[in-house]
Protein backbone atom coordinates (compact mmCIF):
# COMPACT_ATOMS: atom_id res chain seq x y z
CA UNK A 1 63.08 2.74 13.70
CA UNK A 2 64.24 -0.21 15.68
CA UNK A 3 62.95 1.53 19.20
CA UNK A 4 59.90 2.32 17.37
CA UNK A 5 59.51 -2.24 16.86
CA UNK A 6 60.26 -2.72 20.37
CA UNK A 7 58.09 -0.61 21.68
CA UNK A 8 55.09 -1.69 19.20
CA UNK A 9 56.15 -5.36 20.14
CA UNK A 10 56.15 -4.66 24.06
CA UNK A 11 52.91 -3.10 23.73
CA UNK A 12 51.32 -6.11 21.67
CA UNK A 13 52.76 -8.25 25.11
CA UNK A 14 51.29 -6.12 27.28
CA UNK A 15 47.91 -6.01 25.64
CA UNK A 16 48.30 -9.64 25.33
CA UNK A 17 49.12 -10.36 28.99
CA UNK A 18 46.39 -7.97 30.29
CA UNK A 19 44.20 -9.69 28.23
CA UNK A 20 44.67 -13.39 29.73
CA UNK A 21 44.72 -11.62 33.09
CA UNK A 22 41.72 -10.44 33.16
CA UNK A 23 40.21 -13.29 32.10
CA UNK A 24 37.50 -14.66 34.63
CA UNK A 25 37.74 -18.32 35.49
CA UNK A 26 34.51 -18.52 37.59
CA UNK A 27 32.53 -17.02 34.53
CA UNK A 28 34.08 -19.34 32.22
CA UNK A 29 32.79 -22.09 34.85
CA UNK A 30 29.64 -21.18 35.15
CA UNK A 31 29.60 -21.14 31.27
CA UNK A 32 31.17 -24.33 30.80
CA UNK A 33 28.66 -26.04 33.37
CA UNK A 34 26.08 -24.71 31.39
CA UNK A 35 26.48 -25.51 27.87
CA UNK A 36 29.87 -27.50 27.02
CA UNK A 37 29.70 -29.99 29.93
CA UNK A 38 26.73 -32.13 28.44
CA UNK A 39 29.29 -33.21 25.30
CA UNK A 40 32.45 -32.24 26.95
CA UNK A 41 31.83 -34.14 30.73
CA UNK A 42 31.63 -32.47 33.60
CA UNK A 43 34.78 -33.14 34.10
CA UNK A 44 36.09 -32.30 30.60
CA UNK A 45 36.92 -36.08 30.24
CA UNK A 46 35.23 -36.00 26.62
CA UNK A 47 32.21 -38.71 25.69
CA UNK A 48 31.38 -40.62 22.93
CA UNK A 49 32.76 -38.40 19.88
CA UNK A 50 33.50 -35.20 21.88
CA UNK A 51 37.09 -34.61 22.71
CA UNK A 52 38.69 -34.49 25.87
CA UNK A 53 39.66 -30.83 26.94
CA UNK A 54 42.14 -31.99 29.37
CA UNK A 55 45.67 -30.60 29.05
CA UNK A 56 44.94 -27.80 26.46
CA UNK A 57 46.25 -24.68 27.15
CA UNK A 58 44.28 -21.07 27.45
CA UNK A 59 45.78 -19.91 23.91
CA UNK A 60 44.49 -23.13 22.41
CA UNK A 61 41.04 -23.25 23.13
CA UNK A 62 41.13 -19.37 22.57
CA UNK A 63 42.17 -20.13 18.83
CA UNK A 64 39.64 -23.38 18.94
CA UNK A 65 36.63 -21.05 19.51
CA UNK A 66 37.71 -17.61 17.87
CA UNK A 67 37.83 -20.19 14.68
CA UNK A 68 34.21 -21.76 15.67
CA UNK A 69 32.86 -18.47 15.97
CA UNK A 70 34.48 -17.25 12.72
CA UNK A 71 32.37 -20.09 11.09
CA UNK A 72 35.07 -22.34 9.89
CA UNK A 73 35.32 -25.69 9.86
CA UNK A 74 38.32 -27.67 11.87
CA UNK A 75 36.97 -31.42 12.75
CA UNK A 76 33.97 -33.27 12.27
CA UNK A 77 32.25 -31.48 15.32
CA UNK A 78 32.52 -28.29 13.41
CA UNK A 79 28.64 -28.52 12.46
CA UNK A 80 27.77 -28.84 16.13
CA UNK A 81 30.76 -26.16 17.89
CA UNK A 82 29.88 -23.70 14.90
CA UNK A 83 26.86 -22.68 16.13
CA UNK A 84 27.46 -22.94 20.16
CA UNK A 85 30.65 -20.20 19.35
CA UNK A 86 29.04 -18.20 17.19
CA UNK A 87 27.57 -16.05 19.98
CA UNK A 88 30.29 -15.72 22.55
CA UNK A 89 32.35 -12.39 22.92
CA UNK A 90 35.83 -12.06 22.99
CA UNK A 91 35.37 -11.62 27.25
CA UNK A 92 33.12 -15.21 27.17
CA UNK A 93 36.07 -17.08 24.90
CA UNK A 94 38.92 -15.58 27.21
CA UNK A 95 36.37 -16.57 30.64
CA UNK A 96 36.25 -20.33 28.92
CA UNK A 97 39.89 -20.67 28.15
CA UNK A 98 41.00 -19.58 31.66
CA UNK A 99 38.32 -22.65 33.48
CA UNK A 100 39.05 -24.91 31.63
CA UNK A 101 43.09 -24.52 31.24
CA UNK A 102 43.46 -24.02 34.96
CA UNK A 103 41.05 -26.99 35.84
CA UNK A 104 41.17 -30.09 33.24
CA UNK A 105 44.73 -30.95 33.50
């Protein structure tokens, strides 16, 4: 029983790790560029009452979106990041996370 956890726990890691790895940065920029950078900054600075994506980490903004896209409500931009999620795949969320992680820091 207890090999039987550790190797369905190993496997969740691995999944998890292939996942984030193959994860597309340059997508996610093009993305980004295109339709988060007019609230967010080009720069992902923030403006006026959009936050500042600086120094969040891949698995946040992974959870950030997933929730969007889910439909639920998390801040007072909800009404506006609701319907710019709602559309994006799994690949387009993991793409996002990976620019802007690795480039607003």
């Amino acid at each position: 029983m207890r090999k039987t956890v550790l190797c369905a726990v190993a496997a969740i890691l691995t999944i998890g790790t292939a996942h984030a790895q193959a994860a597309d940065a340059s997508a996610g920029k093009a993305m980004f560029e295109n339709s988060c950078a007019q609230c967010h900054g080009k720069q992902g600075q923030g403006m006026a009452s959009f936050p500042s994506l600086k120094g969040n980490e891949a698995e946040y903004i992974e959870s950030r979106l997933e929730t969007y896209r889910a439909g639920e409500k998390v801040g007072a931009n909800s009404g506006l990041m609701i319907p710019n999620a709602k559309d994006l795949s799994d690949d387009d969320i993991a793409n996002l996370a990976a620019y802007i992680s690795s480039s607003f820091k």
